[in-house]
C-alpha atoms as a PDB file:
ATOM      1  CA  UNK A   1     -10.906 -41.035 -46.510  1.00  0.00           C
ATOM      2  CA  UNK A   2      -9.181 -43.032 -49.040  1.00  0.00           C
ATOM      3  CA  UNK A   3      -9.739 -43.851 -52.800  1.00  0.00           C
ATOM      4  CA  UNK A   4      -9.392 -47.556 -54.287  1.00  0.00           C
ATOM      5  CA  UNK A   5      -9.625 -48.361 -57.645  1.00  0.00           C
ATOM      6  CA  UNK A   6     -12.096 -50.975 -59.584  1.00  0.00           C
ATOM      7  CA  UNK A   7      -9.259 -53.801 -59.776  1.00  0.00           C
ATOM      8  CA  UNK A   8      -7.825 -53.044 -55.833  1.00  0.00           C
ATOM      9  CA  UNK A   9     -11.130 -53.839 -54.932  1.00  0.00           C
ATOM     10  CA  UNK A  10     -11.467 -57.418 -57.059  1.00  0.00           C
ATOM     11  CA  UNK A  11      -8.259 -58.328 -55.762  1.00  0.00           C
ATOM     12  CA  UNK A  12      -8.572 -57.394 -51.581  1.00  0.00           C
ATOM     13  CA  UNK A  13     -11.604 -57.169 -51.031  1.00  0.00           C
ATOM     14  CA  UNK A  14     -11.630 -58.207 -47.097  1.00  0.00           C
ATOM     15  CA  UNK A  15      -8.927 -55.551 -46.389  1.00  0.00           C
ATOM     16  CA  UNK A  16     -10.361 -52.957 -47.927  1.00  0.00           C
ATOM     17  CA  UNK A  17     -14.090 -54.067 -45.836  1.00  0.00           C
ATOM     18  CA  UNK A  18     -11.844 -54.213 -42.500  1.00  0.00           C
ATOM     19  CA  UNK A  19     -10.428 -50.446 -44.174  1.00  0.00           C
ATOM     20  CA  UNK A  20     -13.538 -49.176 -43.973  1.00  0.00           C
ATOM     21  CA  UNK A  21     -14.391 -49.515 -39.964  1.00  0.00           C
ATOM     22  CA  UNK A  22     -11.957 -46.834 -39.561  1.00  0.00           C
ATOM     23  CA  UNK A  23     -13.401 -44.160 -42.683  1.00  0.00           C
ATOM     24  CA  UNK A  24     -14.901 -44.366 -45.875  1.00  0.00           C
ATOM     25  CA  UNK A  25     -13.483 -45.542 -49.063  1.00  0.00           C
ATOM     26  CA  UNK A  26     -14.600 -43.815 -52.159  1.00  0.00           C
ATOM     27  CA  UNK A  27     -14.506 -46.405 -54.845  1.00  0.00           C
ATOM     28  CA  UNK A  28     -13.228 -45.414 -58.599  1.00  0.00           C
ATOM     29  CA  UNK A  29     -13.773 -47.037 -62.064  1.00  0.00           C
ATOM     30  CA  UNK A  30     -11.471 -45.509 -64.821  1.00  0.00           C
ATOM     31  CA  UNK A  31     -10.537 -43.160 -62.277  1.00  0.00           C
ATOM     32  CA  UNK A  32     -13.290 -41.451 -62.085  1.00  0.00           C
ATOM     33  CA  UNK A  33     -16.004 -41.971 -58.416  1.00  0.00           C
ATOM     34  CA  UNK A  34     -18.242 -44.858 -58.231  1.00  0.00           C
ATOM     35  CA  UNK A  35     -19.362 -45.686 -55.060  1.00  0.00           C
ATOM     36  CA  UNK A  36     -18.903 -45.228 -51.608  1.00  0.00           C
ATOM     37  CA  UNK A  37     -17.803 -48.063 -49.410  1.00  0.00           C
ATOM     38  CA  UNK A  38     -19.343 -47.238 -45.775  1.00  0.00           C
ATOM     39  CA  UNK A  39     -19.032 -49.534 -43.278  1.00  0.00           C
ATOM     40  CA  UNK A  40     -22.531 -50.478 -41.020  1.00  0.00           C
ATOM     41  CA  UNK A  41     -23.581 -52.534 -37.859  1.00  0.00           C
ATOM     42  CA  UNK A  42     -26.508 -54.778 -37.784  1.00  0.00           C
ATOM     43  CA  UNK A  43     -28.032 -51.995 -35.743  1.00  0.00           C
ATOM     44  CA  UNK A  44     -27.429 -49.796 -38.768  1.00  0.00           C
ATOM     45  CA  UNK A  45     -28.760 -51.946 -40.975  1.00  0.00           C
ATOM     46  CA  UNK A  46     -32.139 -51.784 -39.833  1.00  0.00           C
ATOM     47  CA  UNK A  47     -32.510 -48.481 -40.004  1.00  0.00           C
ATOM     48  CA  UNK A  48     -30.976 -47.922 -43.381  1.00  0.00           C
ATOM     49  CA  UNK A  49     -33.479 -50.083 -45.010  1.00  0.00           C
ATOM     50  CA  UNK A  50     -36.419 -48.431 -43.277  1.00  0.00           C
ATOM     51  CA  UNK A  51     -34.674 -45.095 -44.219  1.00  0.00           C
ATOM     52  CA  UNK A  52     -34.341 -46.390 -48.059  1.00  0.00           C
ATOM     53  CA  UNK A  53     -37.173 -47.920 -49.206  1.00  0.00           C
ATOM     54  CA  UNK A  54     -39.679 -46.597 -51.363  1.00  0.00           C
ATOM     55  CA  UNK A  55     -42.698 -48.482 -49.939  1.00  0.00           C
ATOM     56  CA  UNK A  56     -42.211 -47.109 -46.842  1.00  0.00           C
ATOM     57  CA  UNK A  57     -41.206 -43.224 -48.117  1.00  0.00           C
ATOM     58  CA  UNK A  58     -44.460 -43.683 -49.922  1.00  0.00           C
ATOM     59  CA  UNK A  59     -46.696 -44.596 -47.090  1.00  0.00           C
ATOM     60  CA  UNK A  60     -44.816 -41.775 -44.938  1.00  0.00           C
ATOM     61  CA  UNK A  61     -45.937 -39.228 -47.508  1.00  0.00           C
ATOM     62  CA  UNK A  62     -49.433 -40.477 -48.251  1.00  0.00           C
ATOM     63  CA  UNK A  63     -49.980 -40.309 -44.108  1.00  0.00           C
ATOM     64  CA  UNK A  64     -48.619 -36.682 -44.059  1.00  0.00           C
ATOM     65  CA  UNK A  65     -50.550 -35.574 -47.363  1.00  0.00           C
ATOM     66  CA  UNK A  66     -53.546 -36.952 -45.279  1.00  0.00           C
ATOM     67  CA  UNK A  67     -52.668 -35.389 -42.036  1.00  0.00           C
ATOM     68  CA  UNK A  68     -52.372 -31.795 -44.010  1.00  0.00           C
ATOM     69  CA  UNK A  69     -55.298 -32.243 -45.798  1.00  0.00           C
ATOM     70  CA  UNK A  70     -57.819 -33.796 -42.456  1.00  0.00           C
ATOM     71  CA  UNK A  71     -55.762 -32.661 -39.644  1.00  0.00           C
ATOM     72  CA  UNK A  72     -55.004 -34.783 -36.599  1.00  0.00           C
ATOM     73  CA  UNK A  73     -55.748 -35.189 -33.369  1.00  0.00           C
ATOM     74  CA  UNK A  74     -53.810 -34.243 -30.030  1.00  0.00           C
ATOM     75  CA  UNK A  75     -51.611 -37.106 -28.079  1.00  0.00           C
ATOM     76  CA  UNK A  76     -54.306 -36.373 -24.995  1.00  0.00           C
ATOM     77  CA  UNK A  77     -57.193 -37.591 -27.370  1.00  0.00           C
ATOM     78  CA  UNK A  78     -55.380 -40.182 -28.955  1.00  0.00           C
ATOM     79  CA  UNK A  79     -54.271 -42.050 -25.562  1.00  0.00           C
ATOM     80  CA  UNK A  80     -58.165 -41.504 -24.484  1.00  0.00           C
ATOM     81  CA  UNK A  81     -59.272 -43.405 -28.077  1.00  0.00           C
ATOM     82  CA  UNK A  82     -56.651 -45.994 -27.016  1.00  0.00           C
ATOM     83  CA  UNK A  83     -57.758 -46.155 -23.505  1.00  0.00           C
ATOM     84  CA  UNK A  84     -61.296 -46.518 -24.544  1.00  0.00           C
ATOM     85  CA  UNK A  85     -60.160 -49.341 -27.911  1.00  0.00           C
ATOM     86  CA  UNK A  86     -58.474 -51.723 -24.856  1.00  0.00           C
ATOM     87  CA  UNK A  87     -60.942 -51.042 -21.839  1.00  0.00           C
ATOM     88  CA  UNK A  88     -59.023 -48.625 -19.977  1.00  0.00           C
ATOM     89  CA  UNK A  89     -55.907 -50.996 -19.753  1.00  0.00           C
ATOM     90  CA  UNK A  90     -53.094 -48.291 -18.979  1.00  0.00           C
ATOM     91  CA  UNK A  91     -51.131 -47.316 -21.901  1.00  0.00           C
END
């Protein structure tokens, strides 16, 4: 892991992106941590934004309040609801 500074950044920007394929690079402003520079796939990608957004954290913890607070149903009764919904098309 290496550190770059506010200014090294501005002024190589693409070396310091190719840099980061091999670790992370902690970026500093007046010497003191600002970010981290982590390098990502496309494959990464996706999941990071499903990971990080609040809509989705929100509907994740509304379904699990409502889970604790009903209850839920085995996997054997859902696929028979399913198999029923479709007209016994296999699942």
């Amino acid at each position: 892991m290496r550190f770059a500074g506010i200014k090294e950044l501005k002024h190589k920007t693409m070396d310091i992106l190719k840099e980061s394929e091999k670790g992370d690079i902690i970026i500093t402003a007046y010497g003191k941590p600002a970010a981290i520079l982590h390098h990502i796939t496309e494959d990464d990608l996706a999941d990071y934004l499903v990971e990080n957004d609040p809509a989705f954290k929100g509907k994740i913890e509304e379904a699990y309040a409502e889970y604790n607070s009903v209850g839920g149903i085995t996997a054997d009764a859902m696929i028979k609801k399913l198999k029923r919904r479709n007209g016994a098309k296999k699942v």
